[in-house]
N, C-alpha and C. Protein backbone atom coordinates (compact mmCIF):
# COMPACT_ATOMS: atom_id res chain seq x y z
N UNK A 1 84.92 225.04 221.37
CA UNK A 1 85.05 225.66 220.07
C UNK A 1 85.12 227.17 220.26
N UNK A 2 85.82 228.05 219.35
CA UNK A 2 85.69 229.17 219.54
C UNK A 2 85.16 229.80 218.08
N UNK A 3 85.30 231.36 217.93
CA UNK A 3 84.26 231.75 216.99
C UNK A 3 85.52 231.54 215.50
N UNK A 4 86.63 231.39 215.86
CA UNK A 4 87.78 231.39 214.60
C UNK A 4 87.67 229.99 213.99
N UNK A 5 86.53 228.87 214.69
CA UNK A 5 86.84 227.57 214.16
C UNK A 5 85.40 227.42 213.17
N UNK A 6 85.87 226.46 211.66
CA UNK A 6 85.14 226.34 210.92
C UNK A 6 83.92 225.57 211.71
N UNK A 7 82.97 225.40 211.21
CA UNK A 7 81.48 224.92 211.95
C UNK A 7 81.37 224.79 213.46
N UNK A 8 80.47 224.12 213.89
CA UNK A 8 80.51 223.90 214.93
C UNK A 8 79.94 222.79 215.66
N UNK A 9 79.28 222.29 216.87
CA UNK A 9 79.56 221.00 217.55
C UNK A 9 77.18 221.16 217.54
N UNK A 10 77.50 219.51 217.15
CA UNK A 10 76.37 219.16 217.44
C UNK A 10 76.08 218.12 218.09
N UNK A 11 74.60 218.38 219.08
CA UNK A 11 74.40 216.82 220.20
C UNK A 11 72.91 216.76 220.37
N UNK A 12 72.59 215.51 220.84
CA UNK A 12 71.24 215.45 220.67
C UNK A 12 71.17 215.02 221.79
N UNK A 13 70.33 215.34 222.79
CA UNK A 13 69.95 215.11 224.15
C UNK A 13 69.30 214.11 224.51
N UNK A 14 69.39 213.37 225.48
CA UNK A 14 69.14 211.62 226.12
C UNK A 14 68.47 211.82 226.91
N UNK A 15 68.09 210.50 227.49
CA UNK A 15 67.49 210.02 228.49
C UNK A 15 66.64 209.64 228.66
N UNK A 16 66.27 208.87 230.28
CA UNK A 16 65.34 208.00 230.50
C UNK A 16 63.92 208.81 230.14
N UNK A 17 63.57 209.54 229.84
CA UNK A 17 62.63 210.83 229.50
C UNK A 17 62.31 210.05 227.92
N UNK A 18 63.44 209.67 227.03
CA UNK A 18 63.18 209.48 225.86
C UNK A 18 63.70 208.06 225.41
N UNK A 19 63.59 207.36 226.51
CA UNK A 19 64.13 206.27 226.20
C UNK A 19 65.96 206.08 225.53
N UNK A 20 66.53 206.83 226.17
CA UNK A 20 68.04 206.99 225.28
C UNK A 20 68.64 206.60 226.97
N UNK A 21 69.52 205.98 226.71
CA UNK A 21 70.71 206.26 228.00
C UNK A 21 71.68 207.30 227.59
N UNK A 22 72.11 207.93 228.46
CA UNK A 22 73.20 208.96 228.03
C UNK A 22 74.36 208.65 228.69
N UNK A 23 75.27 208.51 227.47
CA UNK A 23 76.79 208.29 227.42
C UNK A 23 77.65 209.36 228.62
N UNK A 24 76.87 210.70 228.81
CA UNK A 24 78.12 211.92 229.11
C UNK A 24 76.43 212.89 229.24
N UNK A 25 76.79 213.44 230.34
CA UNK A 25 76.57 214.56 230.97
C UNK A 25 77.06 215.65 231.19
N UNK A 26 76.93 216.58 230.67
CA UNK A 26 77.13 218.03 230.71
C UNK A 26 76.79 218.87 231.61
N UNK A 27 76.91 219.57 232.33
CA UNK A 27 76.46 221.31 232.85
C UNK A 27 75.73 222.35 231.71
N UNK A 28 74.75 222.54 231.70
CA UNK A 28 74.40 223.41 230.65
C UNK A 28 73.24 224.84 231.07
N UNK A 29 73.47 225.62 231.06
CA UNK A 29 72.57 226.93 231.50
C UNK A 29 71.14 226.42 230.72
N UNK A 30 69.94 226.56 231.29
CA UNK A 30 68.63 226.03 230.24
C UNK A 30 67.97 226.99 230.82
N UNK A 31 67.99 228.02 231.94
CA UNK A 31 67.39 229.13 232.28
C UNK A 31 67.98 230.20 232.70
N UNK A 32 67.59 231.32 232.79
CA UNK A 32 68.39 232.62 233.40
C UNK A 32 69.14 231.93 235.08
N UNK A 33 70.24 231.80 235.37
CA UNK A 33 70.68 231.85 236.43
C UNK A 33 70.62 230.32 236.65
N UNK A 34 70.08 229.32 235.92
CA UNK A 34 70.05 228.07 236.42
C UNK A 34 70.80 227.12 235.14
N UNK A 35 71.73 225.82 235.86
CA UNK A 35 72.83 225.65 235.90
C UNK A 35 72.52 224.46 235.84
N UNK A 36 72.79 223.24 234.96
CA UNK A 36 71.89 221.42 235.31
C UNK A 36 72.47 220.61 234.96
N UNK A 37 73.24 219.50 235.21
CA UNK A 37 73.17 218.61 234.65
C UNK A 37 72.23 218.28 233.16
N UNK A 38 72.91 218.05 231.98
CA UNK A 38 71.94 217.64 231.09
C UNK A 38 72.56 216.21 229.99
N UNK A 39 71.56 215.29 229.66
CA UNK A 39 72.27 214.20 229.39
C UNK A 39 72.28 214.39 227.53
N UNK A 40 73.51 213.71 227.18
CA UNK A 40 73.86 213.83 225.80
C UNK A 40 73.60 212.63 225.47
N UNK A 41 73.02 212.24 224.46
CA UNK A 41 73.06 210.92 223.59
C UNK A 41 73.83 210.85 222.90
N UNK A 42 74.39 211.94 221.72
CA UNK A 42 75.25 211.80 220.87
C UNK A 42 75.77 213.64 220.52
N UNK A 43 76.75 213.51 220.13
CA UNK A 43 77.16 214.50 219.70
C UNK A 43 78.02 213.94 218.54
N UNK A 44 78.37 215.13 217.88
CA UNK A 44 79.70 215.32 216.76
C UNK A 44 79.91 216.88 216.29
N UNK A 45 81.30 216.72 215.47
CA UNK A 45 81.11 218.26 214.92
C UNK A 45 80.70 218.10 213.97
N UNK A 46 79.97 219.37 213.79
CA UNK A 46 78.87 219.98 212.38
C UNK A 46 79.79 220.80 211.69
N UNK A 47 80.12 220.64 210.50
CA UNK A 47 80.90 220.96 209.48
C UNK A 47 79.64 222.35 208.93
N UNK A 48 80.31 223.49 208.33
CA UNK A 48 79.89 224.64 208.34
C UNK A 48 79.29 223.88 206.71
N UNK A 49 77.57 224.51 206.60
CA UNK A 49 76.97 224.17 205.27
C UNK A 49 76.40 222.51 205.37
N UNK A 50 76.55 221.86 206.28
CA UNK A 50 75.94 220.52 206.51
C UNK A 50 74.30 221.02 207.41
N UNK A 51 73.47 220.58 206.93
CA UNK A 51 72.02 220.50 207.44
C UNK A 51 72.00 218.81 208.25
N UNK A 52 71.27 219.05 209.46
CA UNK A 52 70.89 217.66 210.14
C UNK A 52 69.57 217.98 210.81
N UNK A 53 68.82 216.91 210.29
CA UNK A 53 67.16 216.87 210.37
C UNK A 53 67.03 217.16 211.44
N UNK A 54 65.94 217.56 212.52
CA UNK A 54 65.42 217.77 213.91
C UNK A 54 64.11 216.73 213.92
N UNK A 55 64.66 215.43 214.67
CA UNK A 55 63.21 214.84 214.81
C UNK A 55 61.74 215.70 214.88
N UNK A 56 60.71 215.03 213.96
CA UNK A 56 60.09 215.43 214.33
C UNK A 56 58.81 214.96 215.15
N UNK A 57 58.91 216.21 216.12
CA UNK A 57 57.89 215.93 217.14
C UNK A 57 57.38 217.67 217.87
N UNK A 58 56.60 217.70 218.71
CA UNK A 58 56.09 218.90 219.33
C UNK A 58 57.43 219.20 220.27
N UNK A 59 58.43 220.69 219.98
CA UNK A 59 59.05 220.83 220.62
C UNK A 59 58.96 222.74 220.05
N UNK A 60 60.44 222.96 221.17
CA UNK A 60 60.58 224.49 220.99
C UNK A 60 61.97 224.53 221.04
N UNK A 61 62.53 225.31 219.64
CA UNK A 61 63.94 225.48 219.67
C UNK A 61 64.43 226.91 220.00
N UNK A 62 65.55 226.76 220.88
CA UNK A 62 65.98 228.04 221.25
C UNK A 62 66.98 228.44 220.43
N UNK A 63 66.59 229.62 220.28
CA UNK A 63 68.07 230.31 218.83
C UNK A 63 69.38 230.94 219.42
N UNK A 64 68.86 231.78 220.23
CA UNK A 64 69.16 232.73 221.22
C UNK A 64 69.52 233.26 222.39
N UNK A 65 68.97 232.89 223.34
CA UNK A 65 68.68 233.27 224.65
C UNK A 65 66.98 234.06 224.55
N UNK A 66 66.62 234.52 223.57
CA UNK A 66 65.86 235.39 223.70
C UNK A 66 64.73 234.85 223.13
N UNK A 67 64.78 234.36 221.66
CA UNK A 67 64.19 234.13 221.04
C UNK A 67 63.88 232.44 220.26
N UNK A 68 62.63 231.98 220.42
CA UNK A 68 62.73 230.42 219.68
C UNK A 68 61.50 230.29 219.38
N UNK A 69 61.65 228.77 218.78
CA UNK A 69 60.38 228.92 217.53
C UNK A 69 59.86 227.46 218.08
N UNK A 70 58.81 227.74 218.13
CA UNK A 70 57.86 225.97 218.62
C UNK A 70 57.34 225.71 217.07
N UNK A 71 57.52 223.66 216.88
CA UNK A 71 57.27 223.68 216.01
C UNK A 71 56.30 222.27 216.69
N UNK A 72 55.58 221.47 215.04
CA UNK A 72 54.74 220.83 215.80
C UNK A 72 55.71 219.62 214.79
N UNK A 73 54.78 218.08 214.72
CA UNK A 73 55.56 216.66 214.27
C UNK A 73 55.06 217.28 212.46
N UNK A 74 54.55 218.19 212.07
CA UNK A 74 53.99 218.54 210.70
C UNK A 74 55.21 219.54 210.02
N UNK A 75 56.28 219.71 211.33
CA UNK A 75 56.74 221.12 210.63
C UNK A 75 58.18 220.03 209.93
N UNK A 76 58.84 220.50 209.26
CA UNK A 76 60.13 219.61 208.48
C UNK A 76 61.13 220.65 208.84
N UNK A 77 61.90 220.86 210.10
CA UNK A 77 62.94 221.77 210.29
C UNK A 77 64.54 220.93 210.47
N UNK A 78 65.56 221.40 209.97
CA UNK A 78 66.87 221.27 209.64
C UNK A 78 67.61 222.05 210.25
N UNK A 79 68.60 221.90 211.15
CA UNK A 79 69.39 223.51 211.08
C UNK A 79 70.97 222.76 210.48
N UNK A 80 71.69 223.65 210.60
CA UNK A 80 73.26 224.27 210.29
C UNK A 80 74.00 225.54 210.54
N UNK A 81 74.89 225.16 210.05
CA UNK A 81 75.89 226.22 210.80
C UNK A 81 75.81 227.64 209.24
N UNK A 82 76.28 228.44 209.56
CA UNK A 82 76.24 229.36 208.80
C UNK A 82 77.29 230.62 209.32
N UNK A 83 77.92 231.37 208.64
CA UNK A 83 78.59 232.60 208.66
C UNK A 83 78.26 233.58 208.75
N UNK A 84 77.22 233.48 207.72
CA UNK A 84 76.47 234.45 207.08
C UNK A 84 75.38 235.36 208.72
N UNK A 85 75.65 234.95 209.38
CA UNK A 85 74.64 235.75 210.46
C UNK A 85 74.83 236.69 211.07
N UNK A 86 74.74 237.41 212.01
CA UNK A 86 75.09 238.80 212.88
C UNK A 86 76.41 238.92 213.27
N UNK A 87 76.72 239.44 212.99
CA UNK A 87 78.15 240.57 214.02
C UNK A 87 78.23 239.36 215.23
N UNK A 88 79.08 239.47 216.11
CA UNK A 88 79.70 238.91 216.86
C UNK A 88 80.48 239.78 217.47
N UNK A 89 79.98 240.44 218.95
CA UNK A 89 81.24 241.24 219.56
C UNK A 89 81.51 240.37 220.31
N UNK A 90 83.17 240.34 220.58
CA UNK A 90 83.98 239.68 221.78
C UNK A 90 84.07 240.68 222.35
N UNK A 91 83.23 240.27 223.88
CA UNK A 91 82.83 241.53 224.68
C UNK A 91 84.55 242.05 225.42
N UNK A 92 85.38 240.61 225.82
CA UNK A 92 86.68 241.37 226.61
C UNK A 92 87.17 242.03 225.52
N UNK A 93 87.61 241.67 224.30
CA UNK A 93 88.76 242.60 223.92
C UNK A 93 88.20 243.88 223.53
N UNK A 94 86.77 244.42 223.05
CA UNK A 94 86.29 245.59 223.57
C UNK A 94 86.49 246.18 224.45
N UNK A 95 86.11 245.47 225.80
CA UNK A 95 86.71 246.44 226.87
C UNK A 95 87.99 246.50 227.13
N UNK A 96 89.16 245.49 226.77
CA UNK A 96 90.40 246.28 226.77
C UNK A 96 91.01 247.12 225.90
N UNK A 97 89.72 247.29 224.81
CA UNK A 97 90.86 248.31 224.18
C UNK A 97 90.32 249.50 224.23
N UNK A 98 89.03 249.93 225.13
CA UNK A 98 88.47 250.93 225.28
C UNK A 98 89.41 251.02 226.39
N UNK A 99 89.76 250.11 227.13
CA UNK A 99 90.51 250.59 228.45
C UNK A 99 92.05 251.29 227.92
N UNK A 100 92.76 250.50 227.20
CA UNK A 100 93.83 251.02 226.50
C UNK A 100 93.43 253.06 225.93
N UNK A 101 92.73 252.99 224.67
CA UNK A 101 92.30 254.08 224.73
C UNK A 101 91.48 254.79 225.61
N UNK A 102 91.68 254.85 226.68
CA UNK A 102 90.96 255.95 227.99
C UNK A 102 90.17 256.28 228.11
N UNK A 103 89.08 255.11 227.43
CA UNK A 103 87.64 255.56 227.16
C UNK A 103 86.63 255.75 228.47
N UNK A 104 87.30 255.29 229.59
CA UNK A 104 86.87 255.10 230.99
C UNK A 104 87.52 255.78 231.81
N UNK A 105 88.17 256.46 231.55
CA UNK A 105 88.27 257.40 232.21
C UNK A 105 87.97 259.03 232.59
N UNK A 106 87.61 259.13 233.71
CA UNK A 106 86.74 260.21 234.31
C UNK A 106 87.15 262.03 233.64
């Protein structure tokens, strides 16, 4: 998916860990510099303004890279897709058009 497409892709993670077999395995970054195999149970695309429940149980969702929120089986959390959130720089075409305008140069 890229950032020009309406909503975006949702999956819920498997395995013998949770009793799920997983259909499809992915590559997915889950730490700075580290790189894993991770198993999918299901996915689909999430249509922009659709909410889908987050089992509940004791977990920690990552938002970010930076930042996430632990919740416990008491908390009732939902997510979705939304527009409405931060800026978005596309870091290459910044730097080519700083490169175009000579912004790098000495």
């Amino acid at each position: 998916m890229s950032l020009e497409d309406s909503g975006g892709l949702y999956y819920r993670i498997g395995g013998s860990d949770r009793n799920h077999e997983a259909a499809k395995q992915v590559l997915s970054p889950i730490a700075p510099g580290i790189v894993t195999p991770v198993p999918i149970a299901d996915w689909r695309l999430l249509p922009e303004g659709e909410r889908v429940p987050v089992e509940p149980r004791f977990c920690t969702i990552a938002l970010d890279g930076e930042r996430s929120i632990s919740v416990t089986p008491d908390n009732k959390v939902e997510i979705g897709i939304s527009r409405n959130g931060p800026p978005v720089i596309q870091v290459d075409l910044v730097l080519e058009a700083a490169a175009r305008l000579g912004l790098f140069d000495a």
